[in-house]
Protein backbone atom coordinates (compact mmCIF):
# COMPACT_ATOMS: atom_id res chain seq x y z
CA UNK A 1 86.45 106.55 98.89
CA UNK A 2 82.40 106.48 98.30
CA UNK A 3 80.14 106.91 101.31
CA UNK A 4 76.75 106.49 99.98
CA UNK A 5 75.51 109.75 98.49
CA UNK A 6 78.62 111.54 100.22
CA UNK A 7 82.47 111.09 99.51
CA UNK A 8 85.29 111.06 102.67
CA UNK A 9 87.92 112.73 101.65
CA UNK A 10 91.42 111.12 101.68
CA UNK A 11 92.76 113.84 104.36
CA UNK A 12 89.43 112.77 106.63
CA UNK A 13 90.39 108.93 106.63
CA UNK A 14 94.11 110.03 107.06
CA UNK A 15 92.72 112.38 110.24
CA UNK A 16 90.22 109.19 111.39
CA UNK A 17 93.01 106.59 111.65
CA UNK A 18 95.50 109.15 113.09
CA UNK A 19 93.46 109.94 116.27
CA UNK A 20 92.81 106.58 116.38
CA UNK A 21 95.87 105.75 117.26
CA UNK A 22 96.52 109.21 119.79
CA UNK A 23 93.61 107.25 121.41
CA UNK A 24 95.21 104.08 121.54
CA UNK A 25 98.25 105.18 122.59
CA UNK A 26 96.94 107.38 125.47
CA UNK A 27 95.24 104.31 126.26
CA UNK A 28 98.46 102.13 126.61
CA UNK A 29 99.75 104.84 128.92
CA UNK A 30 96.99 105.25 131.09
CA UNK A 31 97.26 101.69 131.87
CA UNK A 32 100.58 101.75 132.53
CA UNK A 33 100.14 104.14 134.50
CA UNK A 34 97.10 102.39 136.77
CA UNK A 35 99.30 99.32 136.57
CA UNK A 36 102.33 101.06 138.60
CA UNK A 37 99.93 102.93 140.78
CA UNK A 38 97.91 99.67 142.18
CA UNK A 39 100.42 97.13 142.22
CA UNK A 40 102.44 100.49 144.65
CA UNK A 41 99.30 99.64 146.85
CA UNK A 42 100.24 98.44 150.69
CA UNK A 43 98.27 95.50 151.97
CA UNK A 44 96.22 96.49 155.05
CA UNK A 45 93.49 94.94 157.04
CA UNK A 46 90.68 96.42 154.51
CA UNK A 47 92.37 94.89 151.82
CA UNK A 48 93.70 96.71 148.13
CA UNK A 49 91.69 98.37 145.60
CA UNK A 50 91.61 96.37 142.48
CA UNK A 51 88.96 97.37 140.02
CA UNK A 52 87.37 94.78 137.31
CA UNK A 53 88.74 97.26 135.13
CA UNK A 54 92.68 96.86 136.28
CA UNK A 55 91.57 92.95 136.63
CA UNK A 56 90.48 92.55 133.10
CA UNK A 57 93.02 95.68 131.57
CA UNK A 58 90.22 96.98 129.56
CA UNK A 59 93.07 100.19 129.05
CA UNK A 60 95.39 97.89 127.42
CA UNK A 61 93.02 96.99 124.51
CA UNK A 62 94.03 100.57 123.07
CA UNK A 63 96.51 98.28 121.52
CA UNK A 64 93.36 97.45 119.22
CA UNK A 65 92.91 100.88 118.56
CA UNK A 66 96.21 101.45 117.57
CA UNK A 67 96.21 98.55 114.75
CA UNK A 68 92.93 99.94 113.37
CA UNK A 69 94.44 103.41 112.83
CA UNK A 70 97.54 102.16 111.39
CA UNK A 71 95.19 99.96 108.92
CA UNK A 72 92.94 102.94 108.83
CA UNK A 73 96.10 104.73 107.35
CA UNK A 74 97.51 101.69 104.76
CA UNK A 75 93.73 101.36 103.65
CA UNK A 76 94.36 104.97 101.83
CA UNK A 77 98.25 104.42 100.70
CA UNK A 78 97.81 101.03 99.79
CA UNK A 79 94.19 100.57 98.56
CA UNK A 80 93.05 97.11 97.35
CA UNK A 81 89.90 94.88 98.40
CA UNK A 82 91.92 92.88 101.00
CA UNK A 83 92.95 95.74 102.97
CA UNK A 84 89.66 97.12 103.18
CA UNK A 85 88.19 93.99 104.50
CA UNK A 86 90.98 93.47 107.31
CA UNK A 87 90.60 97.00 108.16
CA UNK A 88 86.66 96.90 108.57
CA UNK A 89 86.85 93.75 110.62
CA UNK A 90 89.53 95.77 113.03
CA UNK A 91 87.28 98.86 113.29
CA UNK A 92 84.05 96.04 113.93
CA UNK A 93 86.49 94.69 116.89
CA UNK A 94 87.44 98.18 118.34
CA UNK A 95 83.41 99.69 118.29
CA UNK A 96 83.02 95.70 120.60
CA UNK A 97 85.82 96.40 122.70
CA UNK A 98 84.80 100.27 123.31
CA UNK A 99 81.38 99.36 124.24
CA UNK A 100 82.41 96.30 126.80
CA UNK A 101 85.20 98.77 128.27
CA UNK A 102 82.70 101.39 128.96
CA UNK A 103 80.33 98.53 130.56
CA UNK A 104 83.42 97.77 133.09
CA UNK A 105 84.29 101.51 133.55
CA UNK A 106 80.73 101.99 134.65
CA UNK A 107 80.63 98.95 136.78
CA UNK A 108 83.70 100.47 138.44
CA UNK A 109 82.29 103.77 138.92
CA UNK A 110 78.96 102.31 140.27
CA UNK A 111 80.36 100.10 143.11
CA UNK A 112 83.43 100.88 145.28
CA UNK A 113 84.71 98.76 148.20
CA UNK A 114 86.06 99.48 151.48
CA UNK A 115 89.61 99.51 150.83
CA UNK A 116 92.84 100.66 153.90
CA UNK A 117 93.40 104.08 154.30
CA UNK A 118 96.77 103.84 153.10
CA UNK A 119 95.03 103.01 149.43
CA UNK A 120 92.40 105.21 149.58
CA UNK A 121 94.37 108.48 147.40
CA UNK A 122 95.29 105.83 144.82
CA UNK A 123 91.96 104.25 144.83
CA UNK A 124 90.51 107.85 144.33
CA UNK A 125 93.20 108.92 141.52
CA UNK A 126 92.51 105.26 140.24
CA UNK A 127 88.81 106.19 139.40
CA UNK A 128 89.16 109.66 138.39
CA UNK A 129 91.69 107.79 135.38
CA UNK A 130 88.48 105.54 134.69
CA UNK A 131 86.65 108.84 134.24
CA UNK A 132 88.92 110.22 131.84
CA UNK A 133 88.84 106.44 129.92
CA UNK A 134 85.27 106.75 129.98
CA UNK A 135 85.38 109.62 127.88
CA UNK A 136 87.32 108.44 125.62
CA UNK A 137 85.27 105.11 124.82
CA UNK A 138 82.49 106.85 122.76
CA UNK A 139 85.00 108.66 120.55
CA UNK A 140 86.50 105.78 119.14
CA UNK A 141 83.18 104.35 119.16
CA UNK A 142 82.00 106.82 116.70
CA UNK A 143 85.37 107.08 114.45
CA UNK A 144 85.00 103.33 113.75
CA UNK A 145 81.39 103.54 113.42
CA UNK A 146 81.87 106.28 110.71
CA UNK A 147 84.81 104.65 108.97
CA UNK A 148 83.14 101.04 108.99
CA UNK A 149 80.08 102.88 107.53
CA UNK A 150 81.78 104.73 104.54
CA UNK A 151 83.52 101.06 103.77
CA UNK A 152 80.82 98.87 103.27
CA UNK A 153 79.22 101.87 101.52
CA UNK A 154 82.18 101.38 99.26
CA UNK A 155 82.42 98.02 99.07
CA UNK A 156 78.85 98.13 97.61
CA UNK A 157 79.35 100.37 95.38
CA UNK A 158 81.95 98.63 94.06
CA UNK A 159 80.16 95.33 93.75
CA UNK A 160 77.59 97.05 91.37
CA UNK A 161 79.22 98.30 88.77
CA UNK A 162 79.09 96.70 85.64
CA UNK A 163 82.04 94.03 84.55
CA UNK A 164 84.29 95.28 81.80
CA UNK A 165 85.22 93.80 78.59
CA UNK A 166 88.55 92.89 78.20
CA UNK A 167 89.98 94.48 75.20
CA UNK A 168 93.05 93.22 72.69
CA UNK A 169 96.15 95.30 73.22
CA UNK A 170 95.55 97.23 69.55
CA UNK A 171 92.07 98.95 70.51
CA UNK A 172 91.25 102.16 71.80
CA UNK A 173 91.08 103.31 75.20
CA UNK A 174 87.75 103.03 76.98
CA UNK A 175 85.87 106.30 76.82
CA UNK A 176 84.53 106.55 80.52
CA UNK A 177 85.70 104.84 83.84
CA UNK A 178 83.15 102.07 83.67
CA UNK A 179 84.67 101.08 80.84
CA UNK A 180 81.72 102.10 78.19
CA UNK A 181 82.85 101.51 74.08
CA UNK A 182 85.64 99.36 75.13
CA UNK A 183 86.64 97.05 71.68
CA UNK A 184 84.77 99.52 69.75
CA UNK A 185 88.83 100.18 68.08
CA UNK A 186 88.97 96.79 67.73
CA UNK A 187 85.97 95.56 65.57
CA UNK A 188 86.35 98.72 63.50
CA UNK A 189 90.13 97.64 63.20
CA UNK A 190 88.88 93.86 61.89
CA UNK A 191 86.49 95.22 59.77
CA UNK A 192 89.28 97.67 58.07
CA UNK A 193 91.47 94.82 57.83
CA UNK A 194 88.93 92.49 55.57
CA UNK A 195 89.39 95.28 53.06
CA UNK A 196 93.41 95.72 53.11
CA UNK A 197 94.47 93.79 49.93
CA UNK A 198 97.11 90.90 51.11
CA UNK A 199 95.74 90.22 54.90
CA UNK A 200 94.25 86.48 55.12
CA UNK A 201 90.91 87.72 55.83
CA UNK A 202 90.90 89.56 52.16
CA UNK A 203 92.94 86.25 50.80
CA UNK A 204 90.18 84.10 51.72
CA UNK A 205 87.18 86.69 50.58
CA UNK A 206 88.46 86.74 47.27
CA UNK A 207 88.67 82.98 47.32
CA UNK A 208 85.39 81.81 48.31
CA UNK A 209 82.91 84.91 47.11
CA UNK A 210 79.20 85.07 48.51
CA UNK A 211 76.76 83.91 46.24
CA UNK A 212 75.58 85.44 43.64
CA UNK A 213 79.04 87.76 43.34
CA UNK A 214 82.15 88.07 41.44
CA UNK A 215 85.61 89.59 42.69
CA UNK A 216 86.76 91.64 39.98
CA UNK A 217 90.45 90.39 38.94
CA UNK A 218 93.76 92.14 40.28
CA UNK A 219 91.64 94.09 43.30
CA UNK A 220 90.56 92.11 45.75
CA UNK A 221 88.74 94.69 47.54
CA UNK A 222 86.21 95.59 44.60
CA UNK A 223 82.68 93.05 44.90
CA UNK A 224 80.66 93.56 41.83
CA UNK A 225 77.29 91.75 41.84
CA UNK A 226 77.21 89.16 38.85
């Protein structure tokens, strides 16, 4: 696949949609994991710790993540124009949801309530999750950054090049990928054919002669000026 100037390997998009989907999946986890240890939480007279980030489960968008690798992936076993498209508009969706989840992990991290004292280890091992989440946000950031990059790059390209001729079955294979001297078999093939004896194109030459010619008897390919 083109990037610009530069070419990403096949192994490279393989490697880009395959840690996409580690980090989706550690994502999923993660929030399972902050989902069993707040709703554990006891109810005291300062209240529970709920985060916007356990409110809104910014962690289970990894889900996201986990569809753009695994289109990531098809986009390089199954290439065609359609895939490509779906799988940049995935990778668009995941660099959104990165940056808005790294907004609410911040917001998090910035403000933190009085919460009871019963809560106040998970509340701590809460936010040192949202730390490790945080991390995590500008990495898939940057893989589909760098993957939507190299696509439209391709998808460019691809919309330059010029169209190719369509060719009859009986001519000769192009001579170059774009498709350059494509029919060239074929015209030399019709012109060959005029001078084959018994074809219609040599039938109706030797009925209706240019002017100012004769067709010599019994050879239809022989023009003698007259």
């Amino acid at each position: 696949m083109g990037c610009g100037s530069s070419k990403i390997s096949t192994g490279d998009v393989l490697a880009l949609g395959a840690i996409q989907i580690m980090i989706g999946t550690f994502h999923v986890f993660l929030w399972y994991f902050i989902l069993i240890l707040y709703m554990g939480q006891i109810k005291g007279v300062f209240g529970t710790y709920e985060p916007i980030t356990y409110k809104t489960g910014s962690a289970l968008w990894g889900i996201f993540f986990i569809l753009a690798g695994a289109l990531t992936i098809r986009s390089v076993r199954h290439p065609s124009r359609t895939v490509f498209i779906c799988t940049l508009a995935m990778n668009i969706l995941c660099m959104i949801l990165a940056i808005a989840a790294a907004i609410l992990t911040v917001v998090e991290l910035c403000t933190f309530k009085s919460v009871s004292y019963r809560n106040y280890g998970q509340a701590k091992l809460g936010r040192e999750v949202s730390r490790i989440l945080l991390v995590s946000y500008p990495l898939e950031f940057a893989i589909a950054l760098t993957y939507s990059i190299c696509i439209c790059s391709s998808l460019s390209f691809q919309a330059t090049l010029p169209l190719v001729f369509t060719r009859s079955p009986r001519a000769a294979p192009c001579s170059s990928a774009l498709g350059h001297n494509c029919g060239v078999g074929t015209a030399r093939e019709a012109m060959s054919a005029t001078r084959r004896p018994g074809t219609p194109w040599a039938d109706a030459a030797s009925r209706n002669p240019r002017p100012g010619r004769s067709v010599t008897k019994g050879n239809t390919n022989k023009i003698t000026p007259s």
